[in-house]
Protein backbone atom coordinates (compact mmCIF):
# COMPACT_ATOMS: atom_id res chain seq x y z
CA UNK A 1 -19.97 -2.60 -1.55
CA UNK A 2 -20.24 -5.09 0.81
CA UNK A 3 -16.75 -5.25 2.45
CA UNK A 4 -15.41 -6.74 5.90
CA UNK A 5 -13.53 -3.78 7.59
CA UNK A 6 -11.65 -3.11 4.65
CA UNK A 7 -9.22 -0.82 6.14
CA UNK A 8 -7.35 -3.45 7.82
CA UNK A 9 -7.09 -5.94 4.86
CA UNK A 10 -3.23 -5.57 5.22
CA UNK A 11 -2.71 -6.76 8.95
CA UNK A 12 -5.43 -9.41 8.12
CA UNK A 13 -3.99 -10.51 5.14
CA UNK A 14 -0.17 -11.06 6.91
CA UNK A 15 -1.43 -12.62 10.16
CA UNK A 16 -4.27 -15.42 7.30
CA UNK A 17 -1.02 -15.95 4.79
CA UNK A 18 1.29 -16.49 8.01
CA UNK A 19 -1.00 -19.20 9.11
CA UNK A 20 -1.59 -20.57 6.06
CA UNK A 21 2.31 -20.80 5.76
CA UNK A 22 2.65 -22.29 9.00
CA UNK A 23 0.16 -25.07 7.85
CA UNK A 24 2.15 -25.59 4.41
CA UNK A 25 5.15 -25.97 6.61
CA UNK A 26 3.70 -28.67 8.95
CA UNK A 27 2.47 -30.64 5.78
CA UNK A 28 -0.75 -29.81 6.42
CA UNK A 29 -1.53 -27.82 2.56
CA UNK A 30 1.33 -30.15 0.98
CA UNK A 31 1.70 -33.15 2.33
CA UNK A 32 3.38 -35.65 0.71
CA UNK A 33 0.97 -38.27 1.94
CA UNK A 34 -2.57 -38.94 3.61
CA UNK A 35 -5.85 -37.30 2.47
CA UNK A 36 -5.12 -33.69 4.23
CA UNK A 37 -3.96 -31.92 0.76
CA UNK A 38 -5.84 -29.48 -0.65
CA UNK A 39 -3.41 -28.80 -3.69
CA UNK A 40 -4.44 -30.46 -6.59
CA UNK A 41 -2.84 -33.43 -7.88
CA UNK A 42 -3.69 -32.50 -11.28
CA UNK A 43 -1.72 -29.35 -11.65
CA UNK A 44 1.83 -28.36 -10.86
CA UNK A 45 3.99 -25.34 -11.50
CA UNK A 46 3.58 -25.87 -15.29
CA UNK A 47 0.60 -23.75 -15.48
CA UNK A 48 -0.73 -20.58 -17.59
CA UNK A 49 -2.28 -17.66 -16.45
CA UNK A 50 -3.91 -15.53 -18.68
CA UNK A 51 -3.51 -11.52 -18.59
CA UNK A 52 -6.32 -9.34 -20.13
CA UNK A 53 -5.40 -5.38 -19.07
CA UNK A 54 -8.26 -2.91 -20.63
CA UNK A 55 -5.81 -0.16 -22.12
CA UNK A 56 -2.66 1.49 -23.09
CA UNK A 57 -3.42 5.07 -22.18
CA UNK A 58 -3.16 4.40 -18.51
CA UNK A 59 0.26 3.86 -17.97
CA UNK A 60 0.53 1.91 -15.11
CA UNK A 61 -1.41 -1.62 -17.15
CA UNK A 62 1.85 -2.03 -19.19
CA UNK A 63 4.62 -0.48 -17.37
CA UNK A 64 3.80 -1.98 -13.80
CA UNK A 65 0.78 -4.53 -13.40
CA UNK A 66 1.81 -7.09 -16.58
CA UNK A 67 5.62 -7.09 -16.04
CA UNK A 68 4.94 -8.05 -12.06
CA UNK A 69 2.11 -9.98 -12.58
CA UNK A 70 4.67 -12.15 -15.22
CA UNK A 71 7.33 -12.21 -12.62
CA UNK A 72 5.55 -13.11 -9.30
CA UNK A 73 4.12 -16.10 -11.48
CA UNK A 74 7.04 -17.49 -12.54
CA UNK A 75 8.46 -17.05 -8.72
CA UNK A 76 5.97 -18.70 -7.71
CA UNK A 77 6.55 -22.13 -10.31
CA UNK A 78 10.21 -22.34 -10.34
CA UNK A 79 9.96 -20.50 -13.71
CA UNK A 80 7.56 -23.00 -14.83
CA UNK A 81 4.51 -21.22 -14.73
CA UNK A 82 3.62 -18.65 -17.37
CA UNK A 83 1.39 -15.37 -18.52
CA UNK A 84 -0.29 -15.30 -22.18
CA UNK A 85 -1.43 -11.28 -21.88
CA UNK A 86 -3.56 -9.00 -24.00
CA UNK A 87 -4.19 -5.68 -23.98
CA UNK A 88 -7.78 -4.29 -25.54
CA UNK A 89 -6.58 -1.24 -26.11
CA UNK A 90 -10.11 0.35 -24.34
CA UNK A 91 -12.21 -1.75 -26.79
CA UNK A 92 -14.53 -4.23 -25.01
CA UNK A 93 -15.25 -6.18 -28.08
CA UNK A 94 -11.71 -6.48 -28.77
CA UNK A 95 -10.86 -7.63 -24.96
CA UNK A 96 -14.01 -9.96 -25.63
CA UNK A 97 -12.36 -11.67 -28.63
CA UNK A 98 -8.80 -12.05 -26.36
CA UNK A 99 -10.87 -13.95 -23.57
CA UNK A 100 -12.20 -15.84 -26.39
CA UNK A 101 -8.75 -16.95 -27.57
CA UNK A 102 -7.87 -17.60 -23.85
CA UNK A 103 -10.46 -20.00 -23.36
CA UNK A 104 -9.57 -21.58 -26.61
CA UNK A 105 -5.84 -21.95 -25.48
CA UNK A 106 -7.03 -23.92 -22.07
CA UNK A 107 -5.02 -21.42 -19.97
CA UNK A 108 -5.70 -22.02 -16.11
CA UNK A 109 -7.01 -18.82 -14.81
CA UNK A 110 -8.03 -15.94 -16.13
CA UNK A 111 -6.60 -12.33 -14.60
CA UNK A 112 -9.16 -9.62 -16.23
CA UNK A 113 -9.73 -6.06 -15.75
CA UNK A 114 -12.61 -5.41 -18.03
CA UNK A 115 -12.92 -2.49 -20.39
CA UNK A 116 -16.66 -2.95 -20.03
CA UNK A 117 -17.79 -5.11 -16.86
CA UNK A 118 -21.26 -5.75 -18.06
CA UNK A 119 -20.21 -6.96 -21.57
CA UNK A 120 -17.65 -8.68 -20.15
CA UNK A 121 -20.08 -11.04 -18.25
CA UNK A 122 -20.66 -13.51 -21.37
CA UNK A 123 -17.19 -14.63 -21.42
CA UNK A 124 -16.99 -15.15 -17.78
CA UNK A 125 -19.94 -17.93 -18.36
CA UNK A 126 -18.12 -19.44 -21.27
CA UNK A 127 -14.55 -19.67 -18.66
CA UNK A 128 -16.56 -21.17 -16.06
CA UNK A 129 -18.32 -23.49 -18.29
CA UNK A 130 -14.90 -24.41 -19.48
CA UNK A 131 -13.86 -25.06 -16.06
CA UNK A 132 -11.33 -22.39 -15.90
CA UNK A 133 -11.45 -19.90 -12.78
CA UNK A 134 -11.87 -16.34 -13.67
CA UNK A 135 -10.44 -13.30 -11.13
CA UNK A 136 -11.43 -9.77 -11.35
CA UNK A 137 -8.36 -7.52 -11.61
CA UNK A 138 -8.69 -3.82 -10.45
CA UNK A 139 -11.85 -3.57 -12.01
CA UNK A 140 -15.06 -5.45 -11.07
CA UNK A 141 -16.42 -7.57 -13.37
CA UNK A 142 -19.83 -8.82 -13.94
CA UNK A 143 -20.71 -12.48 -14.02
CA UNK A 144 -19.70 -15.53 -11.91
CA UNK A 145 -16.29 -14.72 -11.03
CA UNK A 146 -14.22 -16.41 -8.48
CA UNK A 147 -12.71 -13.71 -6.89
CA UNK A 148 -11.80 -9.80 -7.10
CA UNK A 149 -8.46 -8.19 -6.44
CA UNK A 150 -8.65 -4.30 -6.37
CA UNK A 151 -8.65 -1.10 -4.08
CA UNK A 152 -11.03 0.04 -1.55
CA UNK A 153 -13.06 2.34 -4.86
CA UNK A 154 -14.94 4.37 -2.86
CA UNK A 155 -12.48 5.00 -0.07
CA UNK A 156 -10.10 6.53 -3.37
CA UNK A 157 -12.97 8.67 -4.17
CA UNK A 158 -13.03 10.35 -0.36
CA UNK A 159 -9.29 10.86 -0.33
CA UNK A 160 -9.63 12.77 -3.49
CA UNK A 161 -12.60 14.49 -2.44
CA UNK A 162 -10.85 15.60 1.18
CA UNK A 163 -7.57 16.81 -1.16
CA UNK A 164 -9.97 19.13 -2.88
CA UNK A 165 -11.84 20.44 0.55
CA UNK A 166 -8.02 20.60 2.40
CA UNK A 167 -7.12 22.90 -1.03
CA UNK A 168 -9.72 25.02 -0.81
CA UNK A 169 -10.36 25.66 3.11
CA UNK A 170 -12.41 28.37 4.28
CA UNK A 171 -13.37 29.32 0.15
CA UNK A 172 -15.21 25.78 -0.03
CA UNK A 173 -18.68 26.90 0.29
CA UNK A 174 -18.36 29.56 -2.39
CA UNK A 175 -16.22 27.34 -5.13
CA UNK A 176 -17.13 26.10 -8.33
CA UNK A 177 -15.33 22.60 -9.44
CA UNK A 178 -15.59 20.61 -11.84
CA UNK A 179 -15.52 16.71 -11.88
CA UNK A 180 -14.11 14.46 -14.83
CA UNK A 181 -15.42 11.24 -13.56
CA UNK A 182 -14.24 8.03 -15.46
CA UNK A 183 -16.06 5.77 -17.92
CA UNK A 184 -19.45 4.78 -17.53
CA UNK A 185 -18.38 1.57 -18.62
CA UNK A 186 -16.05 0.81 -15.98
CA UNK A 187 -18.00 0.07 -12.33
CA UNK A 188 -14.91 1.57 -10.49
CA UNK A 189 -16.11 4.87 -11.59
CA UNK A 190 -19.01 4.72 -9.89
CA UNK A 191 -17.39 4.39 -6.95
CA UNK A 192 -14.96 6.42 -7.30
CA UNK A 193 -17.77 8.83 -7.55
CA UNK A 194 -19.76 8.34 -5.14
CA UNK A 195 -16.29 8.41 -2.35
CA UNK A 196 -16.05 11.64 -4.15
CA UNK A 197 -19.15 13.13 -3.71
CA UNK A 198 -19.77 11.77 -0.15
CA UNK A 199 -17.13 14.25 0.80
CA UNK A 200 -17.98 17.46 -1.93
CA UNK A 201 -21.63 17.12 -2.09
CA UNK A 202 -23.33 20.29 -0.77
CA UNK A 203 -19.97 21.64 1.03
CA UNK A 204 -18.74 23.10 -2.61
CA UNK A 205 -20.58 23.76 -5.91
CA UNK A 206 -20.10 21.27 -8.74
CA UNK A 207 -20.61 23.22 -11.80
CA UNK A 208 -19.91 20.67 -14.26
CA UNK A 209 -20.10 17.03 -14.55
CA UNK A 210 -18.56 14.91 -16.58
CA UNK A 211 -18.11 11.00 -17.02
CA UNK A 212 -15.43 10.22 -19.94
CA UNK A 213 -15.63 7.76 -22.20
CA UNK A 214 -12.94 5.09 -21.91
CA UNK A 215 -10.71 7.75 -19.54
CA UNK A 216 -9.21 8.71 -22.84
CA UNK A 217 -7.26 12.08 -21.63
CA UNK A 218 -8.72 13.57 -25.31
CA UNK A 219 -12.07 13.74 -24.30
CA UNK A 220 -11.07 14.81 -21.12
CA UNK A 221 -9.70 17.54 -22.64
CA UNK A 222 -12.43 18.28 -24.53
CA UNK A 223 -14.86 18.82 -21.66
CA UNK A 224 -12.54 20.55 -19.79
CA UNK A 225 -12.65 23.38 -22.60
CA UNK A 226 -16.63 23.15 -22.32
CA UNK A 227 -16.27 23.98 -18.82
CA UNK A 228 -14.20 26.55 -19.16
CA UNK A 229 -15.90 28.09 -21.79
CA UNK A 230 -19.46 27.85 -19.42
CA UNK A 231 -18.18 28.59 -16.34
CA UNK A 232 -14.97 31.39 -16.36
CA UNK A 233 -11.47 30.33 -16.42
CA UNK A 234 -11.41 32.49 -13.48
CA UNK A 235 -14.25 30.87 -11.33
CA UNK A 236 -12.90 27.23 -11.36
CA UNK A 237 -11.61 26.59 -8.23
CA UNK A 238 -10.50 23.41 -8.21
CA UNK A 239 -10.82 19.74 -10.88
CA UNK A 240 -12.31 16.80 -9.58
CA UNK A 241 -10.04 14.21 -11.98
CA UNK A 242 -10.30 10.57 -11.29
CA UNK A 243 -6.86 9.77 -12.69
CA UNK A 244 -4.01 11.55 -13.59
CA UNK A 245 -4.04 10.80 -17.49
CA UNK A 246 -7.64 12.97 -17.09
CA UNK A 247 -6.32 15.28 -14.99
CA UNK A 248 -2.95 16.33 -17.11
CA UNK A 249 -5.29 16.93 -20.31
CA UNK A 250 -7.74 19.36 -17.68
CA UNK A 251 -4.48 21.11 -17.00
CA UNK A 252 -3.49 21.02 -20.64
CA UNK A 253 -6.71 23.07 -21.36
CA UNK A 254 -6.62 25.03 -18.29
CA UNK A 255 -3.14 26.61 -20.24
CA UNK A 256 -4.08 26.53 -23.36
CA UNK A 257 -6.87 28.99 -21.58
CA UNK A 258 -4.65 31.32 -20.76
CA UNK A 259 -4.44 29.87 -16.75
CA UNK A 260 -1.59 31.48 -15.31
CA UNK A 261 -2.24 29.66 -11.84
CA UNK A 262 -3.21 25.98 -12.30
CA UNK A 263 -6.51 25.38 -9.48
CA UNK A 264 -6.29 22.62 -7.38
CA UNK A 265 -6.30 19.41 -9.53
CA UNK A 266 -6.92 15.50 -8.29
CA UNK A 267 -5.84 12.56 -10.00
CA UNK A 268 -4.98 8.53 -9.48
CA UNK A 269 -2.39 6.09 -10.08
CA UNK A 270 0.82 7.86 -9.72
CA UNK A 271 1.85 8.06 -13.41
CA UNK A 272 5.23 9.54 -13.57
CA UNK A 273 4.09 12.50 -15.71
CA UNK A 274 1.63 13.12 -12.65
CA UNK A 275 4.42 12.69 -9.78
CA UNK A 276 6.67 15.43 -11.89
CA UNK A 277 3.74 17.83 -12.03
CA UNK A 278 2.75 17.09 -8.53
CA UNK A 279 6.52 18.15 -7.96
CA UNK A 280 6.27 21.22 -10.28
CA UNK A 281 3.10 21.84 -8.51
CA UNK A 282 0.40 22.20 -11.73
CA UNK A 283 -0.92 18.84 -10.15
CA UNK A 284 -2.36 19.07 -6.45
CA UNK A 285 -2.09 15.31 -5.97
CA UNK A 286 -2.93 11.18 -6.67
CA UNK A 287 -3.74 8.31 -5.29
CA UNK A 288 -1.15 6.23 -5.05
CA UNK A 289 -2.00 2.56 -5.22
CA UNK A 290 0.87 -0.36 -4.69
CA UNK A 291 0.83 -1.68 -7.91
CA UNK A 292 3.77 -4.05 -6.72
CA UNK A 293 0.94 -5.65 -3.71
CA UNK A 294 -2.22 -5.60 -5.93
CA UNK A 295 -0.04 -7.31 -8.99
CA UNK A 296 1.87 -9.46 -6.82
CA UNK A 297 -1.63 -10.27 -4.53
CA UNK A 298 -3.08 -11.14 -7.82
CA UNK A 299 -0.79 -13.88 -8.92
CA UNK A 300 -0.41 -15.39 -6.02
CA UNK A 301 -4.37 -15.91 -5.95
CA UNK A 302 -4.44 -17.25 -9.19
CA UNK A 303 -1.36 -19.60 -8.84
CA UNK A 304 -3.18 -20.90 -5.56
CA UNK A 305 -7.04 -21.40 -7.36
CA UNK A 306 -5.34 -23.28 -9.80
CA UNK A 307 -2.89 -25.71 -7.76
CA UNK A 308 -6.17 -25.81 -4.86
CA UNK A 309 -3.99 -24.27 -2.00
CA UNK A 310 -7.90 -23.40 -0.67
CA UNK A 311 -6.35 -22.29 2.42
CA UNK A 312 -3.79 -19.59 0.93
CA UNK A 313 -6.52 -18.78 -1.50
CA UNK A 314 -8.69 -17.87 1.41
CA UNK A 315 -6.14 -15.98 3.13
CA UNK A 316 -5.80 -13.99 0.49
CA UNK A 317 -9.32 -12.96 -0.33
CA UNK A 318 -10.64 -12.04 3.25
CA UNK A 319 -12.77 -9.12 2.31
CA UNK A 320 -16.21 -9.82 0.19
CA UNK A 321 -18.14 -7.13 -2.67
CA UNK A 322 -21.14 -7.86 -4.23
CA UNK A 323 -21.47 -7.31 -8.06
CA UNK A 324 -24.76 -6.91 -10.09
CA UNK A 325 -24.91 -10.20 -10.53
CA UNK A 326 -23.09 -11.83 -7.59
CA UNK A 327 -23.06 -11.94 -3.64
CA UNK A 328 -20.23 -12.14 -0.92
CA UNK A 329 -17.42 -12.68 -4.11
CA UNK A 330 -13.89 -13.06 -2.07
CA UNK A 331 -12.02 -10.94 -2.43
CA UNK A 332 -8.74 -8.11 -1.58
CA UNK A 333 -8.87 -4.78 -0.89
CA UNK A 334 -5.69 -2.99 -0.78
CA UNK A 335 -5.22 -0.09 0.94
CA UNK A 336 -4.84 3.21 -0.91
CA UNK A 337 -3.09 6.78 0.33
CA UNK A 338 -3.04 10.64 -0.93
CA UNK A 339 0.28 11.23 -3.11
CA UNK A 340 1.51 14.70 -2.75
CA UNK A 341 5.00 16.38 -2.67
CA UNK A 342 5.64 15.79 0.98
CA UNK A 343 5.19 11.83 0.68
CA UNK A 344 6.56 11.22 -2.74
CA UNK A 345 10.09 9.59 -1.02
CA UNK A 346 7.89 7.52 1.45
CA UNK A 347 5.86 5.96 -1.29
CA UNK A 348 6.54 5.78 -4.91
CA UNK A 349 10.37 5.87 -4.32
CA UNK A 350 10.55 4.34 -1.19
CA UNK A 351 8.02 1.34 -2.52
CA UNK A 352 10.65 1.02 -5.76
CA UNK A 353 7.97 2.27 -8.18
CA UNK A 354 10.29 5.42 -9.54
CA UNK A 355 13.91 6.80 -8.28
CA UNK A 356 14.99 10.12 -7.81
CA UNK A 357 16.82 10.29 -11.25
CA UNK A 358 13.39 8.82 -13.00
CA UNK A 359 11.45 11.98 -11.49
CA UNK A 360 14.19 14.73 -11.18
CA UNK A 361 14.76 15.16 -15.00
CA UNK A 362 16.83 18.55 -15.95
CA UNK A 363 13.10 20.27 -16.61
CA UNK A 364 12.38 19.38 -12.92
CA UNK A 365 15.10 19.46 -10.95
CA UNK A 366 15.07 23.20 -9.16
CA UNK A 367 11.36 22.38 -7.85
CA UNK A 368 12.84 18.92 -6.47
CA UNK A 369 15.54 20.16 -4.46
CA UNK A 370 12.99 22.96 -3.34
CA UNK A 371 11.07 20.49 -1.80
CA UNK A 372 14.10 17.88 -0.83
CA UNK A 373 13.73 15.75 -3.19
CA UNK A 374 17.48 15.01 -4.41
C-alpha cells in the first residue's frame, strides 16, 4: 500500500473539505456565472448511485453501510438523489450480474465492495467504457477505478495482532494460536494479514493457518474443530479471527470442545453479537470501524464525481493505494481503533452505532453493570 501518512487522514480530511467549503461559499465551486465552475452542468441532485455490498453474513453491509449510504445521498440532493442497491450474497458471479444490471440502468456512480476483486475487474471496464465512475467501497477492487474508500487494512491487522501479544504477556514466546484469516478472494485479507503477522510473526507460535472462504462463520467453524482436534484444546492460547462473525463460530467450537475458559479471541467490525460477548468476556476484542464516516465519506465522494465538485472530490480522497492493476488511485483511509470493554461507551455508543438497552439485554446485564456499563 502506497498511502500518504495515513494516520492523519482525519485532520487532513476536515482542514481539505473546510477549504473546499470556503471556496463553494465564495462562488468559486458554484458559481452562478463565469467559467470558474467545476460542477457539471449536466447533472443535478436528480442522480442515482448504485450500491453493490458483497454479503449478508457480515452484519454491518445491511444494518449500517446501505441504510447511511441511502440517507447521506439523499441529504446531499434535497431528497432528489437516489441508491439502486444489491447485495451478492458472497457470490461474485451473482454481484457480477448486479453491476451488469447497473450499467444497464445508466445509474451515475457505482459504490462496490467486491466479493471477488479480481473478477470484479471486467465490469469495472464495461462502467468506465460506459462513462460511469466506479468507487471502491471497503474492499479494493481491481481494474480502473476512480477512487477507494476503506480503512487503513494493514494498520487493522497490527491492532489485532498487539490485542493478542497485550493478552498473552510474558507466555507469548511459548503460545500456540491459531489464525482464521479471511477470504482469499477478498484483497483486504491480505492485509489484514500481513498487519497481523508483522506484529505475531516469530514472537508467538502460529500453529494453524487458515484463510476462509467467503468469511462464512461455518467454515470457520469447521477449521476451528481441525485445530482443535491437531493441536489440544488445552494448548491454544489465543485465535487470530479477522472478524467477529469468524471469531463467534471459533468460540462456538472452542465450547462445543468442552472449553471451560474461552482463550483470547480477535475479531472486526463491532457486530452487536461481538460487543455482548466482548462484554460477557468470551470475546477479547474488535476493531471498531465508523461505519457512519466511511458510509457517509462514501456518498459524499460519489455525489461530488458525479456533479464535478473536483475540488471536494479531492478533498476527500487525499491518501493514494495502488491495486494490481492501478497506481496512486485516490483515495480515504479512515482511521480504525481496538474495541474492548473499557471503550465500548466512547465508541460504539458514544458514535450512535448501539445504546445501552441494544447491548444490555436481560442475558447480559450483570456483566454490564460489572463493568459500568448501565
Amino acid at each position: 500500500m502506497n498511502a500518504r501518512t495515513p494516520h492523519s487522514t482525519a485532520l487532513r480530511l476536515a482542514l481539505a473539505v473546510g477549504s473546499a467549503l470556503l471556496l463553494t461559499a465564495c462562488g468559486v465551486v458554484d458559481a452562478a456565472e463565469g467559467g470558474g465552475s467545476t460542477r457539471s452542468p449536466a447533472k443535478g441532485d436528480d442522480l442515482t448511485v448504485g450500491l453493490l455490498l458483497p454479503d449478508k453474513e457480515t452484519t454491518r453491509f445491511e444494518k449500517f453501510d446501505h441504510p447511511l449510504i441511502k440517507a447521506r445521498v439523499a441529504s446531499l440532493t434535497h431528497g432528489k438523489g437516489t441508491v439502486r442497491y444489491a447485495n451478492a450474497g458472497a457470490s461474485a458471479k451473482r454481484q457480477s450480474r448486479q453491476f451488469e444490471q447497473m450499467i444497464s440502468a445508466r445509474v451515475d456512480a457505482v459504490l462496490v465492495d467486491a466479493v471477488d476483486a479480481k473478477a470484479i475487474e471486467p465490469d469495472v471496464e464495461k462502467a468506465k467504457d460506459a462513462g460511469i465512475p466506479v468507487i471502491a467501497y471497503d474492499r479494493l477492487a481491481q481494474g480502473p477505478i476512480d477512487a477507494y474508500i476503506s480503512h487503513d487494512n494493514e494498520l487493522v491487522g497490527e491492532v489485532q495482532g498487539r490485542a493478542i501479544m497485550e493478552a498473552l504477556g510474558d507466555k507469548a514466546e511459548s503460545s500456540k494460536i491459531v489464525m482464521l484469516n479471511g477470504s482469499p478472494a477478498d484483497p483486504n485479507t491480505a492485509r489484514f494479514k500481513q498487519g497481523a503477522l508483522g506484529v505475531l510473526q516469530n514472537k508467538v507460535a502460529i500453529a494453524k493457518s487458515y484463510d476462509v472462504e467467503e468469511w462464512l462463520p461455518k467454515i470457520a467453524e469447521a477449521d476451528m474443530k481441525q485445530a482443535i482436534a491437531a493441536i489440544g484444546l488445552d494448548n491454544i492460547a489465543a485465535v487470530y479471527s479477522a472478524n467477529d462473525g469468524m471469531a463467534g463460530a471459533a468460540i462456538d467450537a472452542l465450547k462445543k470442545a468442552g472449553a471451560t475458559k474461552i482463550p483470547p479471541v480477535t475479531g472486526q467490525d463491532a457486530d452487536l453479537a461481538a460487543v455482548q460477548r466482548i462484554v460477557s468476556g468470551e470475546q477479547y476484542m474488535s476493531v471498531y470501524k465508523s461505519f457512519l464516516e466511511e458510509a457517509n465519506s462514501a456518498a459524499d465522494m460519489a455525489v461530488a464525481k458525479i456533479q464535478g465538485q473536483d475540488i471536494m472530490f479531492d478533498a476527500l480522497t487525499q491518501d493514494t493505494v495502488d491495486s494490481p492493476t492501478e497506481k496512486d488511485i485516490p483515495s480515504m483511509l479512515v482511521p480504525v481503533v481496538a474495541l474492548t470493554q473499557a471503550n465500548i461507551k466512547e465508541t460504539v455508543i458514544k458514535d450512535g452505532v448501539y445504546t445501552v438497552k441494544d447491548i444490555c439485554t436481560a442475558a447480559y446485564a450483570a456483566r454490564c453493570a460489572a463493568i459500568g456499563l448501565e
